[in-house]
PDB file of N, CA and C in Angstrom:
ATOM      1  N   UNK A   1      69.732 111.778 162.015  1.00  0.00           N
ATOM      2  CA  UNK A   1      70.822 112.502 162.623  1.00  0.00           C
ATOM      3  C   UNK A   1      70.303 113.114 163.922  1.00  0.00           C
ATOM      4  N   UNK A   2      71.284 113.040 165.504  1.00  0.00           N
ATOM      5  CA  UNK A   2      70.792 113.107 166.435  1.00  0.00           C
ATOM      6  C   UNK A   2      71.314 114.894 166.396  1.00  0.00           C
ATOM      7  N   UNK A   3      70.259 115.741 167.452  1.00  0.00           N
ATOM      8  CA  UNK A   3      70.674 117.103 167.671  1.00  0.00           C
ATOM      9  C   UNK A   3      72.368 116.781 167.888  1.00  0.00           C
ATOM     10  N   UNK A   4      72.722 116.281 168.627  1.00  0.00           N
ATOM     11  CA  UNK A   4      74.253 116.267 169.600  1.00  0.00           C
ATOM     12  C   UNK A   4      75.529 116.057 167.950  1.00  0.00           C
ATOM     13  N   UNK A   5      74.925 115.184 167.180  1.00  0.00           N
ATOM     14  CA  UNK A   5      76.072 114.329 165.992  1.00  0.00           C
ATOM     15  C   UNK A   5      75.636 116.157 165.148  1.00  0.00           C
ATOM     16  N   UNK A   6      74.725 116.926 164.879  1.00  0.00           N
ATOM     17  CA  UNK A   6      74.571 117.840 163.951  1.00  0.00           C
ATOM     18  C   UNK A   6      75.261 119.099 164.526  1.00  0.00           C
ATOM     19  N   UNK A   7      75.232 119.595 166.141  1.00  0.00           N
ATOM     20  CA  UNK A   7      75.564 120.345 167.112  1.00  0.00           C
ATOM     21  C   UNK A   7      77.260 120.159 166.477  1.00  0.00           C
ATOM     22  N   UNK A   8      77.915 118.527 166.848  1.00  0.00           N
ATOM     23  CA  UNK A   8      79.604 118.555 166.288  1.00  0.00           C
ATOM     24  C   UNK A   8      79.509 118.826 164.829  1.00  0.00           C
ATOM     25  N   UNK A   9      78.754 118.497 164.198  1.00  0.00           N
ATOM     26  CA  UNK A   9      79.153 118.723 162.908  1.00  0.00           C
ATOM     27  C   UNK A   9      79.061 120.043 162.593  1.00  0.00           C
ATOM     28  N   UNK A  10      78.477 120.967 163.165  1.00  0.00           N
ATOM     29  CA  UNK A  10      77.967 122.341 162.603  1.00  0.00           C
ATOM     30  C   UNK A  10      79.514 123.188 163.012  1.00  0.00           C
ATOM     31  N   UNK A  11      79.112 122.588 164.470  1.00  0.00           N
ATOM     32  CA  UNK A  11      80.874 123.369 165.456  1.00  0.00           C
ATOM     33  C   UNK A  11      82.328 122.707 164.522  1.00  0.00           C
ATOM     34  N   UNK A  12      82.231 121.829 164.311  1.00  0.00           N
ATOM     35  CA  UNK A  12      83.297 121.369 162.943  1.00  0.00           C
ATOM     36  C   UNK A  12      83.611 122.457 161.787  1.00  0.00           C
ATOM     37  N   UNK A  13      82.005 122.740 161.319  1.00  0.00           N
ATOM     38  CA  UNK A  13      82.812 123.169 160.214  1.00  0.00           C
ATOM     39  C   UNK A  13      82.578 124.976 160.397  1.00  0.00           C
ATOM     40  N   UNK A  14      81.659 124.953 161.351  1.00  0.00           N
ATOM     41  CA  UNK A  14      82.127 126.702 161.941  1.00  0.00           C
ATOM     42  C   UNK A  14      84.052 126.624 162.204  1.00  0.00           C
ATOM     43  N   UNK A  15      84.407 125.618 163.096  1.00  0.00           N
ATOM     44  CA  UNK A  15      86.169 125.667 163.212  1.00  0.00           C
ATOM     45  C   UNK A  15      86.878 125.853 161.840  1.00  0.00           C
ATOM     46  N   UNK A  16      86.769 125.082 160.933  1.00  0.00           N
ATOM     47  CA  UNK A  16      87.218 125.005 159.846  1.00  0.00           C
ATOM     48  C   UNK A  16      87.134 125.990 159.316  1.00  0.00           C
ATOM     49  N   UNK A  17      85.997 126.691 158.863  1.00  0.00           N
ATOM     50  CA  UNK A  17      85.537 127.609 158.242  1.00  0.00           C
ATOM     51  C   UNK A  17      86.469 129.557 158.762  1.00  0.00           C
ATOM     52  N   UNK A  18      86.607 129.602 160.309  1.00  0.00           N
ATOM     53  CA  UNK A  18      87.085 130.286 160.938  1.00  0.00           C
ATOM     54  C   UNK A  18      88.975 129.967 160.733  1.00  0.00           C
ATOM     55  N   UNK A  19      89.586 128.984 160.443  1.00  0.00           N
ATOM     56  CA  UNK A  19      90.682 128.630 160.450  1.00  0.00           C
ATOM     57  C   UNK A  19      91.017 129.282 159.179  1.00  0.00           C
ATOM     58  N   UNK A  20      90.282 128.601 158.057  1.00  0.00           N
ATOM     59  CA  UNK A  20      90.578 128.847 156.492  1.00  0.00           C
ATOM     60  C   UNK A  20      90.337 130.294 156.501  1.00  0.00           C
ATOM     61  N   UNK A  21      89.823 131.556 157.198  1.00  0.00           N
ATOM     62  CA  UNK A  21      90.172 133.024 157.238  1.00  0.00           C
ATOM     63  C   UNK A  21      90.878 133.251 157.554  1.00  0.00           C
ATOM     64  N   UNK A  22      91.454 132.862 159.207  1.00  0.00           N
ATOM     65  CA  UNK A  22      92.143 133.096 159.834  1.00  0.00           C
ATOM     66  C   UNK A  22      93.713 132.589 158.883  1.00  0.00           C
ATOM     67  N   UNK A  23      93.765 131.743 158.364  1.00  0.00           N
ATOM     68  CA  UNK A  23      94.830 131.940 157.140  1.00  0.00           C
ATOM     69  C   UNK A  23      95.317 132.796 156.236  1.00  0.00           C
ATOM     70  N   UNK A  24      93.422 132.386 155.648  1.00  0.00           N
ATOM     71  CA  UNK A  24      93.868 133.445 154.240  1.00  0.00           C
ATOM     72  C   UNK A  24      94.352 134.939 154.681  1.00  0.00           C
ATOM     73  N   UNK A  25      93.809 135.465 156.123  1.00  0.00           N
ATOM     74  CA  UNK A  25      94.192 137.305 156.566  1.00  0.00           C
ATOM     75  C   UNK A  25      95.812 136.993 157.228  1.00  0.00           C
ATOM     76  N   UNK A  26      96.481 135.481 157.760  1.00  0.00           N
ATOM     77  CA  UNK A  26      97.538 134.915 158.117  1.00  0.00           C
ATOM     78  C   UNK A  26      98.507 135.383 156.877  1.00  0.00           C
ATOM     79  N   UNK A  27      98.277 135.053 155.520  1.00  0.00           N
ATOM     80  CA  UNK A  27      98.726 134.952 154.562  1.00  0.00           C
ATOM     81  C   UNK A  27      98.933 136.753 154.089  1.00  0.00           C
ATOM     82  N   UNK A  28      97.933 137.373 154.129  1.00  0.00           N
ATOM     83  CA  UNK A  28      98.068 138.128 153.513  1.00  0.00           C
ATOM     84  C   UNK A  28      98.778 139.542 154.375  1.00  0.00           C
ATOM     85  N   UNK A  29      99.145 139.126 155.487  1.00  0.00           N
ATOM     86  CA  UNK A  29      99.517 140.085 156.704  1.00  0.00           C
ATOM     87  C   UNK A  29     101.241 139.629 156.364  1.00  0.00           C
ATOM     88  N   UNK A  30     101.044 138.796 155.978  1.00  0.00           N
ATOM     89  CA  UNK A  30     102.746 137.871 155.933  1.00  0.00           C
ATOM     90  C   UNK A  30     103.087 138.600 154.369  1.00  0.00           C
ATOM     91  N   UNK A  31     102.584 138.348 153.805  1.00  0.00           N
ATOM     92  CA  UNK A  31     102.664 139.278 152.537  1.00  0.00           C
ATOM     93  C   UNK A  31     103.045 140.583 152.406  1.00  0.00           C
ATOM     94  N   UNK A  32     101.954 141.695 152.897  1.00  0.00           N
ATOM     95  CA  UNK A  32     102.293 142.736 153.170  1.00  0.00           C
ATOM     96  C   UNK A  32     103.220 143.189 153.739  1.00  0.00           C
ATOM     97  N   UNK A  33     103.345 142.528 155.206  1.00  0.00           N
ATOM     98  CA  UNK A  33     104.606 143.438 155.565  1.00  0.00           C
ATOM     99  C   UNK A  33     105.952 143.169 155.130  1.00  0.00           C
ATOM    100  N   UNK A  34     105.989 141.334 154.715  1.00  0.00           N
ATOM    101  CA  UNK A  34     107.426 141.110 154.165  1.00  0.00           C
ATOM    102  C   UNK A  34     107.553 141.942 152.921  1.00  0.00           C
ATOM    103  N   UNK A  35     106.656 142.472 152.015  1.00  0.00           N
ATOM    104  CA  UNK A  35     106.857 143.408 150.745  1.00  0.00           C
ATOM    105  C   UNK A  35     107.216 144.119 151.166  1.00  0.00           C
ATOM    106  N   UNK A  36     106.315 145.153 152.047  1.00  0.00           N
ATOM    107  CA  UNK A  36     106.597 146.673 152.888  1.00  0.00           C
ATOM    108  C   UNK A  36     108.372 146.310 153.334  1.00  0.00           C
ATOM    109  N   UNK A  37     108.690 145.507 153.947  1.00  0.00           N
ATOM    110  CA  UNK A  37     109.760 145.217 154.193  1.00  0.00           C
ATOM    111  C   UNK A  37     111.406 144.974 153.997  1.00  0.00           C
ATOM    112  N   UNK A  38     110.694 144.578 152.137  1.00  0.00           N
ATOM    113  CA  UNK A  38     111.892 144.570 151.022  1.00  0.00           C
ATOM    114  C   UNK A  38     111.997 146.434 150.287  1.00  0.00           C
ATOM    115  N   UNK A  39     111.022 147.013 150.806  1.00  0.00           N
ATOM    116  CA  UNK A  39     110.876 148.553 150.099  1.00  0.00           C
ATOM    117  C   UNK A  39     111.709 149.144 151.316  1.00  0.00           C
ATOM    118  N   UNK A  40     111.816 148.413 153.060  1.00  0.00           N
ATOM    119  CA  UNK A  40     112.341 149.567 153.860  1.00  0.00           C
ATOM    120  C   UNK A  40     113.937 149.376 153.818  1.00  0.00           C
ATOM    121  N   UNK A  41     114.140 148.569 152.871  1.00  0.00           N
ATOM    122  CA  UNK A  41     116.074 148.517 152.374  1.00  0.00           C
ATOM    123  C   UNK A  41     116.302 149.558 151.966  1.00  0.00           C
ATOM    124  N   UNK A  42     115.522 150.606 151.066  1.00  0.00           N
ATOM    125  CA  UNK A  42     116.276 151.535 150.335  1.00  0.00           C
ATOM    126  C   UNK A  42     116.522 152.642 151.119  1.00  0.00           C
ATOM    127  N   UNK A  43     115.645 152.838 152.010  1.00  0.00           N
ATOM    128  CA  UNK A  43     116.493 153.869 152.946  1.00  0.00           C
ATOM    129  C   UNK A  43     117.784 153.975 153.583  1.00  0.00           C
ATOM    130  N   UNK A  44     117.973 153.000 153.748  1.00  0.00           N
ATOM    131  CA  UNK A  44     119.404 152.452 154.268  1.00  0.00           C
ATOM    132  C   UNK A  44     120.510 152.698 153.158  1.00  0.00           C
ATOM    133  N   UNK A  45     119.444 152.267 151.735  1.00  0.00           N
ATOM    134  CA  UNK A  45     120.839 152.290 150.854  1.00  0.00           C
ATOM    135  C   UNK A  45     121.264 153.487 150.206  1.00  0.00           C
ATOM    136  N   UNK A  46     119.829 154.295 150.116  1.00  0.00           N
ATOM    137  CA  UNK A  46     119.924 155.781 150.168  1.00  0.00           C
ATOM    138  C   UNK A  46     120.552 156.605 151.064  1.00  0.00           C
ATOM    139  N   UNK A  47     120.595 156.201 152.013  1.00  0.00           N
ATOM    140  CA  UNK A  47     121.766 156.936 153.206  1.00  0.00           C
ATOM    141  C   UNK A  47     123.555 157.044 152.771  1.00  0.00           C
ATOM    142  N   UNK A  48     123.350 155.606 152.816  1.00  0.00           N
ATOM    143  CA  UNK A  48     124.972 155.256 152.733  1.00  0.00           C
ATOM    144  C   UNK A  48     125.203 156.113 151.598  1.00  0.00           C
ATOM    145  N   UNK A  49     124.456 155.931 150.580  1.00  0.00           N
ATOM    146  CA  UNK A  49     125.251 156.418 149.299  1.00  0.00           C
ATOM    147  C   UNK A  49     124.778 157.805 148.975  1.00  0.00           C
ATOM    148  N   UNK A  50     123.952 158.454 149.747  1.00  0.00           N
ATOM    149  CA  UNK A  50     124.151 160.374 149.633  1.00  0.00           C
ATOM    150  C   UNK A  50     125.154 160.342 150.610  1.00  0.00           C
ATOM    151  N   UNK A  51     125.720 159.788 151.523  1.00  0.00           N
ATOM    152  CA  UNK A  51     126.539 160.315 152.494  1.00  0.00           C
ATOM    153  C   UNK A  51     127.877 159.773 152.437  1.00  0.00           C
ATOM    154  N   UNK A  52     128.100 158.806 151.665  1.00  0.00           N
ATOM    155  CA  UNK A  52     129.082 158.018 150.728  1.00  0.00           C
ATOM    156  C   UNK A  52     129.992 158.150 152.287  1.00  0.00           C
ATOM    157  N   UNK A  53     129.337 157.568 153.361  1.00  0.00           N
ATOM    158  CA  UNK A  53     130.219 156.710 154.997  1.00  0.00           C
ATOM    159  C   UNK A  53     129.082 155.701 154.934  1.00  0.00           C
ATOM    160  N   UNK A  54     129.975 154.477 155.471  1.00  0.00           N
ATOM    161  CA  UNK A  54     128.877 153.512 155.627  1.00  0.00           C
ATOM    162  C   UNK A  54     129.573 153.361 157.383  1.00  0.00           C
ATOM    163  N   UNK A  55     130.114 153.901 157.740  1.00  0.00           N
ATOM    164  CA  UNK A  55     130.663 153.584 159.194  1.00  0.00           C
ATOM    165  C   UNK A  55     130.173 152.965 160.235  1.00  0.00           C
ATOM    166  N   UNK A  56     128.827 153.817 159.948  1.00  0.00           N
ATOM    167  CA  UNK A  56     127.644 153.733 161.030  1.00  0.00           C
ATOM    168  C   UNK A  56     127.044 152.542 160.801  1.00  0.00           C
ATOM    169  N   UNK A  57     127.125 151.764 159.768  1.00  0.00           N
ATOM    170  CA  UNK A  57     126.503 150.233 160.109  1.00  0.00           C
ATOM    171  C   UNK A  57     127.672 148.984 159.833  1.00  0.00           C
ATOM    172  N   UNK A  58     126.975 147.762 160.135  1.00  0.00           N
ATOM    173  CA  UNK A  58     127.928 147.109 161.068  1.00  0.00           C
ATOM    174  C   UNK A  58     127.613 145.691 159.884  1.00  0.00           C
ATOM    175  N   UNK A  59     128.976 145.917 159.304  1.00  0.00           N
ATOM    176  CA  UNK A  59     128.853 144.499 158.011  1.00  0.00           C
ATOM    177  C   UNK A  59     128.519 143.400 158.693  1.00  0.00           C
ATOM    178  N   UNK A  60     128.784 142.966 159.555  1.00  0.00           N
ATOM    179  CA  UNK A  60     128.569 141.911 160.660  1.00  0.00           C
ATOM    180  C   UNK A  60     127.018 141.401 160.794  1.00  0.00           C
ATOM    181  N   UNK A  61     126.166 142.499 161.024  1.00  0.00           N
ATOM    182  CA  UNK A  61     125.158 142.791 161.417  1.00  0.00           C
ATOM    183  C   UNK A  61     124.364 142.087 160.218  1.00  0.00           C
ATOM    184  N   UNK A  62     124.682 143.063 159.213  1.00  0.00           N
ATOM    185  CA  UNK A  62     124.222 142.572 157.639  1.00  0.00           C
ATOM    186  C   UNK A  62     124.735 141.392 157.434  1.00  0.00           C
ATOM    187  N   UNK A  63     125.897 141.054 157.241  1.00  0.00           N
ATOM    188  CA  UNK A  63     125.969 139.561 156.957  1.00  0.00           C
ATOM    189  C   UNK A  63     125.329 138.462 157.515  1.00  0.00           C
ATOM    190  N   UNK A  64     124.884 138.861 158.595  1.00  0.00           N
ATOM    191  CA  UNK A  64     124.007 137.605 159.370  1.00  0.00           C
ATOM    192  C   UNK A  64     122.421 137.705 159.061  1.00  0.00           C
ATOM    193  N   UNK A  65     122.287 139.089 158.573  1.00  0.00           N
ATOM    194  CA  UNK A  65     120.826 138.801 158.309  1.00  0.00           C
ATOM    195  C   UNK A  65     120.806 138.138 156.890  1.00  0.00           C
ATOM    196  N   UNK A  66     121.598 138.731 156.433  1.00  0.00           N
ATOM    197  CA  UNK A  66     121.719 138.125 154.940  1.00  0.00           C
ATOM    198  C   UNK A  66     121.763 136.181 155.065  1.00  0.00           C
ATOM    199  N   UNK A  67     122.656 136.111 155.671  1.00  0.00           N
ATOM    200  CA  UNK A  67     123.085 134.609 155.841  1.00  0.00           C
ATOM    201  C   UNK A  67     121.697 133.724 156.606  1.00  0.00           C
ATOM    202  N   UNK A  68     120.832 134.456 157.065  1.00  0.00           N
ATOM    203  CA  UNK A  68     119.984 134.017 157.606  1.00  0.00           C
ATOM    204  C   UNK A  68     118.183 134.009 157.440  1.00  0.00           C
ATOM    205  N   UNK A  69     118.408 135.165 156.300  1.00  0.00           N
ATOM    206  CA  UNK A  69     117.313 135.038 155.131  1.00  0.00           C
ATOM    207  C   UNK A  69     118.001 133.787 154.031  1.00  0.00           C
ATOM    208  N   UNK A  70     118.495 134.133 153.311  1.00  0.00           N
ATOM    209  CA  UNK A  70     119.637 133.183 152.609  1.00  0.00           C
ATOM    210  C   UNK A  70     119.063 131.482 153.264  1.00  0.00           C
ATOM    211  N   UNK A  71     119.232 131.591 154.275  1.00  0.00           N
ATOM    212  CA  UNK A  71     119.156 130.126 154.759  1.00  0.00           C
ATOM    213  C   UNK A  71     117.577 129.784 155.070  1.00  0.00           C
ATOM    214  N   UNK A  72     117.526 130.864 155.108  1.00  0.00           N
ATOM    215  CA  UNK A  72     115.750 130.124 155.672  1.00  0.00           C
ATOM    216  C   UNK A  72     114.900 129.876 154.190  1.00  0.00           C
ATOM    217  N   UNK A  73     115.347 130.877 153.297  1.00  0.00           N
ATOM    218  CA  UNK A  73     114.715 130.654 152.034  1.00  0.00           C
ATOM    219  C   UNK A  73     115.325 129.117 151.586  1.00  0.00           C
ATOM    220  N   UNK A  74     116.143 128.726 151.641  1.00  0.00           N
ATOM    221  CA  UNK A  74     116.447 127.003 151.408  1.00  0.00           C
ATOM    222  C   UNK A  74     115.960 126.424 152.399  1.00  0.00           C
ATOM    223  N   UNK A  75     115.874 126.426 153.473  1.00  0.00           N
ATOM    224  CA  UNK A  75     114.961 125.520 154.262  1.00  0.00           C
ATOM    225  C   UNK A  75     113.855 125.670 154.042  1.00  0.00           C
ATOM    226  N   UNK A  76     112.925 126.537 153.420  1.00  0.00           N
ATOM    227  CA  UNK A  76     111.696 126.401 153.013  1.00  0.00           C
ATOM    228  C   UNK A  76     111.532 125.447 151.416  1.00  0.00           C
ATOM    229  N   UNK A  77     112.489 125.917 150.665  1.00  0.00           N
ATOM    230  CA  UNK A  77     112.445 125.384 149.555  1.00  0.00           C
ATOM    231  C   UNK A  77     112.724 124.178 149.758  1.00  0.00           C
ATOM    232  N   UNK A  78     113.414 123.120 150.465  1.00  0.00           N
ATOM    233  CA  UNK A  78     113.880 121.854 151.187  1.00  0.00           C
ATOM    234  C   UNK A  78     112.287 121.542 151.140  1.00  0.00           C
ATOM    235  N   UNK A  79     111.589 122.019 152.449  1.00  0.00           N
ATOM    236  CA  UNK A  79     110.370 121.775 153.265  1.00  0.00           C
ATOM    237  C   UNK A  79     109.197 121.554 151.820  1.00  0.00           C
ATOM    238  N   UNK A  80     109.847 122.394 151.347  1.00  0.00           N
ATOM    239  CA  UNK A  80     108.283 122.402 150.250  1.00  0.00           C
ATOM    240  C   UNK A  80     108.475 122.028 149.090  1.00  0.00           C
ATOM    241  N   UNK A  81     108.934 121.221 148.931  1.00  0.00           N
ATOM    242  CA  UNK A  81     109.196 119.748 147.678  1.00  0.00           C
ATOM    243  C   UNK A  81     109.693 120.577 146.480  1.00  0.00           C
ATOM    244  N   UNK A  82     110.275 121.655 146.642  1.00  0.00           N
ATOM    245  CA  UNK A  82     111.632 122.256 145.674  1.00  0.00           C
ATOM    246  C   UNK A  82     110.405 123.652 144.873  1.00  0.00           C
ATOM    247  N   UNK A  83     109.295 123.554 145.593  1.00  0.00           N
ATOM    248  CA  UNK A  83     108.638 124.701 145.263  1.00  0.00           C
ATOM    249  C   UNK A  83     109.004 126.057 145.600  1.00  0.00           C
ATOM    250  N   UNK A  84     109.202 127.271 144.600  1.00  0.00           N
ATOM    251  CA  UNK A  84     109.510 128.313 145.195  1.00  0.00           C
ATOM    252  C   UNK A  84     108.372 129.190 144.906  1.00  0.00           C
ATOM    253  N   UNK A  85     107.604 129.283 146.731  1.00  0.00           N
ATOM    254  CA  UNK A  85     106.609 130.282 147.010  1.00  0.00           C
ATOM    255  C   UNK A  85     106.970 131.403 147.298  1.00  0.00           C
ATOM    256  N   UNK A  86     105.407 132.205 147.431  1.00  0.00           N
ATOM    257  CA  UNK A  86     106.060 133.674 148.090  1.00  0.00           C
ATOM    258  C   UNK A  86     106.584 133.583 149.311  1.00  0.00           C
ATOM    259  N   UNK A  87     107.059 132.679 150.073  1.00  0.00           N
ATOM    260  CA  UNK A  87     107.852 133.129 151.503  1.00  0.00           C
ATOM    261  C   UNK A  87     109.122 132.664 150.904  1.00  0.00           C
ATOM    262  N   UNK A  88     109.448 132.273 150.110  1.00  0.00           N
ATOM    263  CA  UNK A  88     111.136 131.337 149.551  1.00  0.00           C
ATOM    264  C   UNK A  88     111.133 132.668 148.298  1.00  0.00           C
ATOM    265  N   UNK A  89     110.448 132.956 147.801  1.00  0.00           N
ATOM    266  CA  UNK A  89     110.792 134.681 146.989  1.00  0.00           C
ATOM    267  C   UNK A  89     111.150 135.587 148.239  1.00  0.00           C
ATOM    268  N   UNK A  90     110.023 136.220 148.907  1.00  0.00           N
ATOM    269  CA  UNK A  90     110.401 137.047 149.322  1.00  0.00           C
ATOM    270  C   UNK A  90     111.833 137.053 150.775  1.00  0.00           C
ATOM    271  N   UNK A  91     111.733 135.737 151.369  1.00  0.00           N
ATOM    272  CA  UNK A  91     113.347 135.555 151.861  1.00  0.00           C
ATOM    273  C   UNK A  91     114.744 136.013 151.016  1.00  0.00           C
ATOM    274  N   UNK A  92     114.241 134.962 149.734  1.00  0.00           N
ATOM    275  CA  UNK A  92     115.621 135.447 148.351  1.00  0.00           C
ATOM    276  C   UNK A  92     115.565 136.956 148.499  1.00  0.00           C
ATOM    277  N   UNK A  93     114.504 137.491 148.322  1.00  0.00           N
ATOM    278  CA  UNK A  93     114.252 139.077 148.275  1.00  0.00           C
ATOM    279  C   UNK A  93     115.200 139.979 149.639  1.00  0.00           C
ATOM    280  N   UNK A  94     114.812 139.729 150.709  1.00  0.00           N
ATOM    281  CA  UNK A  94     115.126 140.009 151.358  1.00  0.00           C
ATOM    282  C   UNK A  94     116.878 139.670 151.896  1.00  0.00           C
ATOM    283  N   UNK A  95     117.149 138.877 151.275  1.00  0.00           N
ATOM    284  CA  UNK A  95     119.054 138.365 151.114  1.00  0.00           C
ATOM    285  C   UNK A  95     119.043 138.977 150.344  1.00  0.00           C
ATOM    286  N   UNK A  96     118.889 139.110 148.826  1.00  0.00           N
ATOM    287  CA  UNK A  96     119.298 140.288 147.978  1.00  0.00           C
ATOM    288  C   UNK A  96     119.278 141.889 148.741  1.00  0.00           C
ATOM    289  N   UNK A  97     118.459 142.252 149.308  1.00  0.00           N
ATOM    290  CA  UNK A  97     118.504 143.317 149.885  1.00  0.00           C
ATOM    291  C   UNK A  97     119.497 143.320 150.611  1.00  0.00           C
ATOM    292  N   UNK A  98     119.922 143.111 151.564  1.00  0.00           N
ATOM    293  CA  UNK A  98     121.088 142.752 152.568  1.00  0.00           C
ATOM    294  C   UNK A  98     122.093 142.107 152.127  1.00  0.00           C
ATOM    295  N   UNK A  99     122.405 142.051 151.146  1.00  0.00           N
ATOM    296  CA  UNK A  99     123.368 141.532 149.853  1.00  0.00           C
ATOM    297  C   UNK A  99     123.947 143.049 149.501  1.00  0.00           C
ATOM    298  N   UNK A 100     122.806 143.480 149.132  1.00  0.00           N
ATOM    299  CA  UNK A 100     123.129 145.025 147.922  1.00  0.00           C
ATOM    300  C   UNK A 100     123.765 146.212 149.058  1.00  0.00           C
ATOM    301  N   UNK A 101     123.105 145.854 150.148  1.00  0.00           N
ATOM    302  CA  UNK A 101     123.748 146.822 151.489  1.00  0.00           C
ATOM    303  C   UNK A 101     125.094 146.479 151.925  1.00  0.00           C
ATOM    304  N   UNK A 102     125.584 145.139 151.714  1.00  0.00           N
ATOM    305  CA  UNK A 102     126.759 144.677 152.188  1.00  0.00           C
ATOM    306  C   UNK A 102     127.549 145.036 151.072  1.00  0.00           C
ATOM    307  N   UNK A 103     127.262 145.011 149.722  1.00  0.00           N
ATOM    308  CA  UNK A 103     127.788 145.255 148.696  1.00  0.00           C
ATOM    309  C   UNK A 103     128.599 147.103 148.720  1.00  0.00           C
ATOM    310  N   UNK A 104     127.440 148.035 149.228  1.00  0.00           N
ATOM    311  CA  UNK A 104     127.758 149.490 149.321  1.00  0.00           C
ATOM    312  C   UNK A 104     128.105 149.738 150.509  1.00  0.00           C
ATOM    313  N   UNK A 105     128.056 149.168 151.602  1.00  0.00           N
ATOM    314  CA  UNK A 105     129.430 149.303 152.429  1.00  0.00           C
ATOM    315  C   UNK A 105     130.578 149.046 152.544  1.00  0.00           C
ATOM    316  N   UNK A 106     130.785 148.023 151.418  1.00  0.00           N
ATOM    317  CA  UNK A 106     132.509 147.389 151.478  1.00  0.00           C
ATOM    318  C   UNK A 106     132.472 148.859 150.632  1.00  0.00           C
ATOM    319  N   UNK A 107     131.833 148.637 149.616  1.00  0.00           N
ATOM    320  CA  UNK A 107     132.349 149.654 148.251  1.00  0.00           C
ATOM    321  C   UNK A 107     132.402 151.162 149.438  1.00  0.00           C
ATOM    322  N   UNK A 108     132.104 151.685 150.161  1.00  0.00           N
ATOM    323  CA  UNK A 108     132.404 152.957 150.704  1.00  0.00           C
ATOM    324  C   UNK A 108     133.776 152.711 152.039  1.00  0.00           C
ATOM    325  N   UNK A 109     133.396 151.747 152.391  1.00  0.00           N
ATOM    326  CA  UNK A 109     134.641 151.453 153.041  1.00  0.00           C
ATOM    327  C   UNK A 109     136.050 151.013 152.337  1.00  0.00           C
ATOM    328  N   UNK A 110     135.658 150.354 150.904  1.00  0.00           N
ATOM    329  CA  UNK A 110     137.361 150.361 150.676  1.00  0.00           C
ATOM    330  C   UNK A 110     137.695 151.691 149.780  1.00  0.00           C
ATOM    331  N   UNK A 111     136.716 152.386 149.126  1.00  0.00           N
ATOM    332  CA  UNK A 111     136.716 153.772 148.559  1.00  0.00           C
ATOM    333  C   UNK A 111     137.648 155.028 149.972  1.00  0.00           C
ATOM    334  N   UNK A 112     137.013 154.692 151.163  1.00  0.00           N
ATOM    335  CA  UNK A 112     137.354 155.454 152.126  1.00  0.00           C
ATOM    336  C   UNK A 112     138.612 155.367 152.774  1.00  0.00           C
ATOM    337  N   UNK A 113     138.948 153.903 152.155  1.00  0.00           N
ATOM    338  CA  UNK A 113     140.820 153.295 152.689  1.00  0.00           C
ATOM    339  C   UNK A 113     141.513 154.073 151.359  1.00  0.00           C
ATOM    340  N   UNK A 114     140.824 154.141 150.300  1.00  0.00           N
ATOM    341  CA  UNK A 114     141.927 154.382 149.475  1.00  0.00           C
ATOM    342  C   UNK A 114     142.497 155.840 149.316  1.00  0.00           C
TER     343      UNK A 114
END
């Protein structure tokens, strides 16, 4: 084996080696904050419902995030041969959240018509 063929091979698997961290801390940054993320719903839902007005937010708003977690969690599940990982959980997660918010603003808005 020549210095130059051991030099690529070493720089090979230094790349590799640097990639497969750079994932696994990829992975676990994606983790964290999408969790942290499904916990920062309840403030929202704690608002609406000590203050029983949902006025101030905009069903619109919510329905599209909803519709758009919602959708991305099936395009992942599509992409990934009908496997449901933690990014196709925590999407579902995150439509349920924005589900349960759309849910307590109709409910305070048609409470507030009646």
């Amino acid at each position: 084996m020549t210095d130059s063929t051991f030099d690529h091979t070493a720089r090979r698997t230094l790349r590799r080696t640097l990639r497969s961290h750079y994932l696994g801390l990829l992975a676990l940054a994606f983790t964290l904050f999408n969790s942290a993320r499904l916990v920062s719903y309840l403030p929202t839902l704690w608002a609406i419902h000590a203050h029983g007005d949902s006025s101030q937010h905009s069903l619109w708003t919510w329905f599209c995030w909803f519709g758009a977690n919602l959708t991305m969690a099936a395009w992942l599940l599509e992409h990934n041969g009908h496997r449901c990982d933690r990014v196709v959980a925590l999407n579902l997660g995150n439509a349920l959240m924005c589900a349960a918010t759309m849910v307590l603003i109709v409910h305070y808005r048609i409470g507030a018509a009646a």
